[in-house]
Protein backbone atom coordinates (compact mmCIF):
# COMPACT_ATOMS: atom_id res chain seq x y z
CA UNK A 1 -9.81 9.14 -15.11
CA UNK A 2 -6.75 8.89 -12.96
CA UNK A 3 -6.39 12.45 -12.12
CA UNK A 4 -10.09 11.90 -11.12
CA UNK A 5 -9.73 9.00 -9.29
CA UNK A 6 -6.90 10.47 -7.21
CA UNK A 7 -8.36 13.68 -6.39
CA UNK A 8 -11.53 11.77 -5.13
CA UNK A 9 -9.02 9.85 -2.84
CA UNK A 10 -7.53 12.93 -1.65
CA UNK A 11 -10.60 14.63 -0.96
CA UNK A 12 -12.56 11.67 1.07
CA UNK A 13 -9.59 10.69 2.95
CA UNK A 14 -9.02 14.43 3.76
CA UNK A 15 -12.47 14.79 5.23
CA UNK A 16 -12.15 12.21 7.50
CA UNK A 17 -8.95 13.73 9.12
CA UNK A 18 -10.94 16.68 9.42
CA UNK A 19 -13.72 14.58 10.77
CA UNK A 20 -11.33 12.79 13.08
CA UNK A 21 -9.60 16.25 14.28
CA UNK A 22 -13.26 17.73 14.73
CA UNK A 23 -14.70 14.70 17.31
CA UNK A 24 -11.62 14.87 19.07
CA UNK A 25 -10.69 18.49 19.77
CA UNK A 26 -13.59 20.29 18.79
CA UNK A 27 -12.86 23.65 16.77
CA UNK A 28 -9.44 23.09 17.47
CA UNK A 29 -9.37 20.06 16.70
CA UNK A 30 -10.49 20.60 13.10
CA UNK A 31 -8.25 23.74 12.42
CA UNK A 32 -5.38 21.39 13.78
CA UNK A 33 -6.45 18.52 11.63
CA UNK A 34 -7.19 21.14 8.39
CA UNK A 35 -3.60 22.19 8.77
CA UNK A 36 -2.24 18.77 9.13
CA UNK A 37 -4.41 17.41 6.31
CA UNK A 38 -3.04 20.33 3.87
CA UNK A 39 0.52 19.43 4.54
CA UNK A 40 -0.29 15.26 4.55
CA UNK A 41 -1.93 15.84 0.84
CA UNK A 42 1.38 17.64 -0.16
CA UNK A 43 3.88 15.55 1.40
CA UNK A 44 1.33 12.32 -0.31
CA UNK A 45 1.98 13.30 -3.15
CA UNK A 46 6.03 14.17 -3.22
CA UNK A 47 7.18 12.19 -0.68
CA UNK A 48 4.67 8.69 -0.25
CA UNK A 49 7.24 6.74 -2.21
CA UNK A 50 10.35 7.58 0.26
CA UNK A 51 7.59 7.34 3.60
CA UNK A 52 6.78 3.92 1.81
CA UNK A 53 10.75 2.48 1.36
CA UNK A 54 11.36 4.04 4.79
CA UNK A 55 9.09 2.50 7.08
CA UNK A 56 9.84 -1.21 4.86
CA UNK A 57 13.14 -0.46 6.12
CA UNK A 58 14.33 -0.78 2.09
CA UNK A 59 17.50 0.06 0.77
CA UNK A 60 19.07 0.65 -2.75
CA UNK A 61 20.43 -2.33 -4.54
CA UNK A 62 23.19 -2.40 -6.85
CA UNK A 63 23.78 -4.04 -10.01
CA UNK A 64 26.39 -6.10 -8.86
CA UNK A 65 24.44 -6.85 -5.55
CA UNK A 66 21.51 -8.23 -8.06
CA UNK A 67 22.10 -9.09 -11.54
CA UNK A 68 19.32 -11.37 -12.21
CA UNK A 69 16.65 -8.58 -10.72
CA UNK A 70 18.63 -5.81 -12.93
CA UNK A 71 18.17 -7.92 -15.84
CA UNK A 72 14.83 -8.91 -16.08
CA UNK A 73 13.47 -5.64 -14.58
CA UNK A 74 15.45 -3.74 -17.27
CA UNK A 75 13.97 -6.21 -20.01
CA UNK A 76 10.52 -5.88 -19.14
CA UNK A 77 10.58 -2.20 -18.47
CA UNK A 78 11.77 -1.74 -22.12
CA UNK A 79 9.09 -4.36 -23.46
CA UNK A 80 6.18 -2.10 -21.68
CA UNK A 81 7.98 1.07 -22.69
CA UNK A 82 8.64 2.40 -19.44
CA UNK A 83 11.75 4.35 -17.49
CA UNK A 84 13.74 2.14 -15.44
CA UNK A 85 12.70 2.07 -11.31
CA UNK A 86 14.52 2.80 -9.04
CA UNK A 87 15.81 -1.08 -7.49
CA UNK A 88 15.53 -1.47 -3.37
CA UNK A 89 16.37 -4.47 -1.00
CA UNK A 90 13.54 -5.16 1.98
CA UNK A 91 16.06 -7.42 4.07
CA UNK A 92 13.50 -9.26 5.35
CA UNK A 93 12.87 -13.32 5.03
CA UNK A 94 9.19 -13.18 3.95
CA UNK A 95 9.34 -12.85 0.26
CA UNK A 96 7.37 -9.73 -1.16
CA UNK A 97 7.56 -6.69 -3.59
CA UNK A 98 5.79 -3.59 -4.26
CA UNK A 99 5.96 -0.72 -6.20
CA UNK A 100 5.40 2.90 -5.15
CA UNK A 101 6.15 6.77 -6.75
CA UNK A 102 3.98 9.28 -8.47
CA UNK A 103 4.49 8.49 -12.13
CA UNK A 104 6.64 6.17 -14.07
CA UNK A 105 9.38 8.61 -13.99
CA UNK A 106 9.56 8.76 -10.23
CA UNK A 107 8.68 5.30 -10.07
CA UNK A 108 11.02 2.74 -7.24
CA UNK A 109 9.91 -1.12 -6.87
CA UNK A 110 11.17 -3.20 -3.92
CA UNK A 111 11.87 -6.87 -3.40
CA UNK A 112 12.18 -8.82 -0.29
CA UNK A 113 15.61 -10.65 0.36
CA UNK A 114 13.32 -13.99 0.20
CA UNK A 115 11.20 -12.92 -2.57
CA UNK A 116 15.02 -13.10 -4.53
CA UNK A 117 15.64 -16.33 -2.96
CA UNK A 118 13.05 -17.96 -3.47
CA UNK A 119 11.86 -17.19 -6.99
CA UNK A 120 13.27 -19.20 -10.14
CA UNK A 121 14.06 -16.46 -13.43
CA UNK A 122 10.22 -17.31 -14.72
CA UNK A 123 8.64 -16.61 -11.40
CA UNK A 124 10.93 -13.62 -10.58
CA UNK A 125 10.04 -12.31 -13.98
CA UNK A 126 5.80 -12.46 -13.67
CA UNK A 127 6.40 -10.88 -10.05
CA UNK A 128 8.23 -8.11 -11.79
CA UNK A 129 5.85 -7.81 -14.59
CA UNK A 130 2.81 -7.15 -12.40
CA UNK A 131 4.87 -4.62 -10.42
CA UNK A 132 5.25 -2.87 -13.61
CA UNK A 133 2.00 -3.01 -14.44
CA UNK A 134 0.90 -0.94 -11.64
CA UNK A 135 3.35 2.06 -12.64
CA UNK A 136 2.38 2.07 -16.12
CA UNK A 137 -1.60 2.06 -15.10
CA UNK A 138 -0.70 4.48 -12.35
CA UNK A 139 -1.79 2.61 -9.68
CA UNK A 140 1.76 3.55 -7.45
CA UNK A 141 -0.01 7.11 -7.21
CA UNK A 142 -3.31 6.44 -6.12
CA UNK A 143 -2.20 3.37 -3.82
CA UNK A 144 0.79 5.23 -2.45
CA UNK A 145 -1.18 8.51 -1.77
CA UNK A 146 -3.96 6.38 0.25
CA UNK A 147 -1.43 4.49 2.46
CA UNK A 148 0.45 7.56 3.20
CA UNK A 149 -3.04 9.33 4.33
CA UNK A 150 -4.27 5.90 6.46
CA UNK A 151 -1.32 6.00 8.43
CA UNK A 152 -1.78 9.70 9.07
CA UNK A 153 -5.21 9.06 10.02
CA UNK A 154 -4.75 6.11 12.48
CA UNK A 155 -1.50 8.42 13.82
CA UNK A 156 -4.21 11.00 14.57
CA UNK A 157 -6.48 8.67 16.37
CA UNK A 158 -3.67 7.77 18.54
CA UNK A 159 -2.88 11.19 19.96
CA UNK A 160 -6.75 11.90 20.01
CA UNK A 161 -6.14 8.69 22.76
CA UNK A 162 -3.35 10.26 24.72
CA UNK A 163 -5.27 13.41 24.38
CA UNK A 164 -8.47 11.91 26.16
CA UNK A 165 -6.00 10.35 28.52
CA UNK A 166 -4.62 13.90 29.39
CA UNK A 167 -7.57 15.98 29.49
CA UNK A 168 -8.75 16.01 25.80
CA UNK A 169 -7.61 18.51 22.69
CA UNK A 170 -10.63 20.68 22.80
CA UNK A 171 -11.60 23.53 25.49
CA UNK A 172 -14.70 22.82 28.24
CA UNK A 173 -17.50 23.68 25.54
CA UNK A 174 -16.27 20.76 23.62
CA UNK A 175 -15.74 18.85 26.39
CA UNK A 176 -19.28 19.31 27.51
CA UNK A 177 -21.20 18.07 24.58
CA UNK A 178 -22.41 15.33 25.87
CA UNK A 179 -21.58 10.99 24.73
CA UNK A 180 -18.21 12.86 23.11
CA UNK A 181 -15.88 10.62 25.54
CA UNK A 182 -17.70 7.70 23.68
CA UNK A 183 -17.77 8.61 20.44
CA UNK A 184 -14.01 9.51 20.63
CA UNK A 185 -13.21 6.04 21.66
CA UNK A 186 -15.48 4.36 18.89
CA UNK A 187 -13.58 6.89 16.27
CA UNK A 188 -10.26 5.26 17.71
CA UNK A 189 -11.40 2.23 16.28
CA UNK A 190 -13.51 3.53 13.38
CA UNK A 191 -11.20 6.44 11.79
CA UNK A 192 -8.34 3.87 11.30
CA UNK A 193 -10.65 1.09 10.08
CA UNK A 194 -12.60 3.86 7.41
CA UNK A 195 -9.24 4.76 5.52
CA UNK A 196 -8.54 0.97 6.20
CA UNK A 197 -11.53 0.32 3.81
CA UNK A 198 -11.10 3.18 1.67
CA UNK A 199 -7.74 1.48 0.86
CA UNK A 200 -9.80 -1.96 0.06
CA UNK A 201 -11.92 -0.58 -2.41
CA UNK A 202 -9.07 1.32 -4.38
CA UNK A 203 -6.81 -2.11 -4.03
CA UNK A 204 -8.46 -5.34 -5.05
CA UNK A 205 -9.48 -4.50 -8.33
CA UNK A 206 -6.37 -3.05 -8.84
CA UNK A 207 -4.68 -5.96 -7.77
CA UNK A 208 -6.65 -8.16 -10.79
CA UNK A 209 -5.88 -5.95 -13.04
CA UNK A 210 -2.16 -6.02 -12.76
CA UNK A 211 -2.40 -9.66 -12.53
CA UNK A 212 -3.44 -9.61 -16.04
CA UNK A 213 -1.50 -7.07 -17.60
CA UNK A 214 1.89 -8.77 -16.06
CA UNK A 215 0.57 -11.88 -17.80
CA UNK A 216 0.33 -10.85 -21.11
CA UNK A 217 3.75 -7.98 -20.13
CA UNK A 218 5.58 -11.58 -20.05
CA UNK A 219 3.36 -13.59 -22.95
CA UNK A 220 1.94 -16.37 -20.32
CA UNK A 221 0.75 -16.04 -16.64
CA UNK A 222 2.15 -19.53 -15.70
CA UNK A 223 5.11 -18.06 -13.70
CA UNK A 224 3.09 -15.43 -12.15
CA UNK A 225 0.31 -18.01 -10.85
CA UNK A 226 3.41 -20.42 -9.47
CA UNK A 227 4.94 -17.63 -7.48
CA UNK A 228 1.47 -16.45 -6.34
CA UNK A 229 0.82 -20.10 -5.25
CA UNK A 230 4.68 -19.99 -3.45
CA UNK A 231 4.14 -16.12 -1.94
CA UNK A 232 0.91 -17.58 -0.62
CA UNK A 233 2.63 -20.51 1.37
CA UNK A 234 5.20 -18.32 2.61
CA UNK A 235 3.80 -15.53 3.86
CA UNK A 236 1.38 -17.75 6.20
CA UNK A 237 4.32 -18.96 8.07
CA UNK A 238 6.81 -16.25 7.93
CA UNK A 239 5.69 -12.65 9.55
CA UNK A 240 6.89 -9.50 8.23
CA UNK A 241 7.81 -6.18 9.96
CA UNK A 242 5.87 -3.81 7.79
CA UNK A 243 3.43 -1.29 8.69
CA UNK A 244 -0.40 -2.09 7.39
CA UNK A 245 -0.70 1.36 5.68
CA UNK A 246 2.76 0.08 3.23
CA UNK A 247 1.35 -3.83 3.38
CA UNK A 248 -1.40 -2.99 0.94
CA UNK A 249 1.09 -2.09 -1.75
CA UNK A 250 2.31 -5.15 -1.34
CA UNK A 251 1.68 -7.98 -4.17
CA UNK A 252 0.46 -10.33 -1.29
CA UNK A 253 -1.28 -9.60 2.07
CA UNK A 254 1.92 -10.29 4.28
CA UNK A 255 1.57 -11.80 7.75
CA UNK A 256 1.81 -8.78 10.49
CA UNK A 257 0.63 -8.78 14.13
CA UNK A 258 -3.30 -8.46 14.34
CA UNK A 259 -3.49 -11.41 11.53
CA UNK A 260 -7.11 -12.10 11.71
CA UNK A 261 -8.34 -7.79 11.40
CA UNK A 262 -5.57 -8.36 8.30
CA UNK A 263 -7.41 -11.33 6.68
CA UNK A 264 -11.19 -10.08 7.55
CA UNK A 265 -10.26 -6.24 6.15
CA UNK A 266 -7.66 -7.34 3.28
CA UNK A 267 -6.82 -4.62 1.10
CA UNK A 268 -5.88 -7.95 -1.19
CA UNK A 269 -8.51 -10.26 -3.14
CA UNK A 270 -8.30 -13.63 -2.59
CA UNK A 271 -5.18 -15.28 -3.63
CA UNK A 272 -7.13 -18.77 -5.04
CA UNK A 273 -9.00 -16.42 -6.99
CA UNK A 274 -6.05 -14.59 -8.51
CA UNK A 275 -4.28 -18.13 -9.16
CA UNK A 276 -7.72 -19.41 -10.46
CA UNK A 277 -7.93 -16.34 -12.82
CA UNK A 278 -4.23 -16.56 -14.38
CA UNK A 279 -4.69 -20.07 -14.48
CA UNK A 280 -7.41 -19.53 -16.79
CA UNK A 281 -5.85 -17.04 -18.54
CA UNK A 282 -5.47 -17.09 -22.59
CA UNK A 283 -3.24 -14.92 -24.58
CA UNK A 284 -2.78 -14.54 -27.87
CA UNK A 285 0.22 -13.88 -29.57
């Protein structure tokens, strides 16, 4: 189901690069976006952990640098019966996390400078937990791969701008269709905004899920709900420099510029309702 699930992703987001690269530049266009879409799909796949880290602007972290996040990750990773991530620093205020990689075995998870701050052990520990759950249901892939892909498809819209700016991609014929000028500056709003929702439908439910299975990871979703509740606060007041592709794999919607297209289009479900839904929440032992 995974394999299926990710090849679907690949395949729908890959279209509409083609689509994009078509309305843009004509024949051209297309063979320019086919050839871009073949290498985005391969360098998805190997490299949308590293794009991820890189444009989060996160860093490895030591041991020595973080013994509390060594020790509970390390704990919990040998509870779900996972390899150890890879540990990175986001030196950023706003406390977050996400996890990103392939498979467990290529798997990295990074925490905010204030997520460490702020957290007590119990709350560090259910943030951690549902970070882990998303490697070990595979999530990292599928999430990873569509953020990578989103960005490359809003970066395409962009130059299809400058191009139109410039003279256009495509040759006279193209040029010459007739109401292309206008639908190439809808698609500058529509191609970003259609991987945009593509992302929402793989995330949210996602997003529930991990909620749960970082609950019963731990054996009680109390310290998961109170750092939702404290991520929550925090993130409405402090922004974060992250791109919105990489936002979505974070474990809350983070506050970027363009706030209110964030909050109508969230890649997240509501946070009440997660908090409601933990809250809730009985596991037996």
């Amino acid at each position: 189901m995974r394999a299926i699930k990710t090849t679907f992703l690949l395949t729908v987001l890959t279209l509409l690069l083609l689509f994009v690269g078509q309305l843009f530049g004509g024949r051209q266009g297309m063979t320019v976006a086919l050839f871009f879409a073949v290498l985005m799909n391969g360098v998805a796949y190997f490299f949308s952990d590293k794009i991820a880290l890189m444009s989060s602007g996160a860093v490895p972290i030591s041991r020595e640098q973080a013994p509390r996040l060594y020790q509970v990750m390390e704990r919990l990773a040998g509870k779900a019966n996972l390899p150890m991530p890879k540990l990175y620093l986001i030196p950023q205020p706003a406390p977050n996390a996400f996890a990103t990689g392939r498979n467990p075995s290529h798997a990295s998870v990074a925490v905010t400078q204030g997520l460490l701050e702020l957290m007590d052990d119990e709350e560090l520990e259910g943030v951690i937990a549902h970070e882990l759950s998303h490697v070990r249901n595979y999530d990292i892939l599928t999430s990873s791969i569509a953020a990578t892909i989103a960005g490359a498809i809003t970066w395409l819209a962009q130059m299809g701008k400058w191009g139109m700016i410039f003279g256009g991609w495509g040759g006279r014929d193209d040029r010459d269709r007739g109401g292309g000028g206008i639908a190439a500056l809808l698609m500058l709003v529509l191609a970003p905004l259609a991987a945009l929702l593509l992302q929402l439908g793989i995330s949210r439910q996602r997003e529930y899920q991990a909620d749960a299975s970082g609950a019963k990871m731990v054996g009680h979703p109390y310290g998961l709900a109170r750092a939702l509740e404290k991520l929550g606060a925090y993130n409405q007041r402090i922004p974060m420099a992250i791109s919105p592709s990489t936002s979505a794999l974070c474990i809350v919607a983070p506050k970027t510029a363009g706030q209110f297209l964030a909050n109508l289009f969230s890649t997240h479900p509501p946070l009440a309702d997660r908090i409601e839904k933990l809250q809730t929440m009985t596991i037996t032992r």
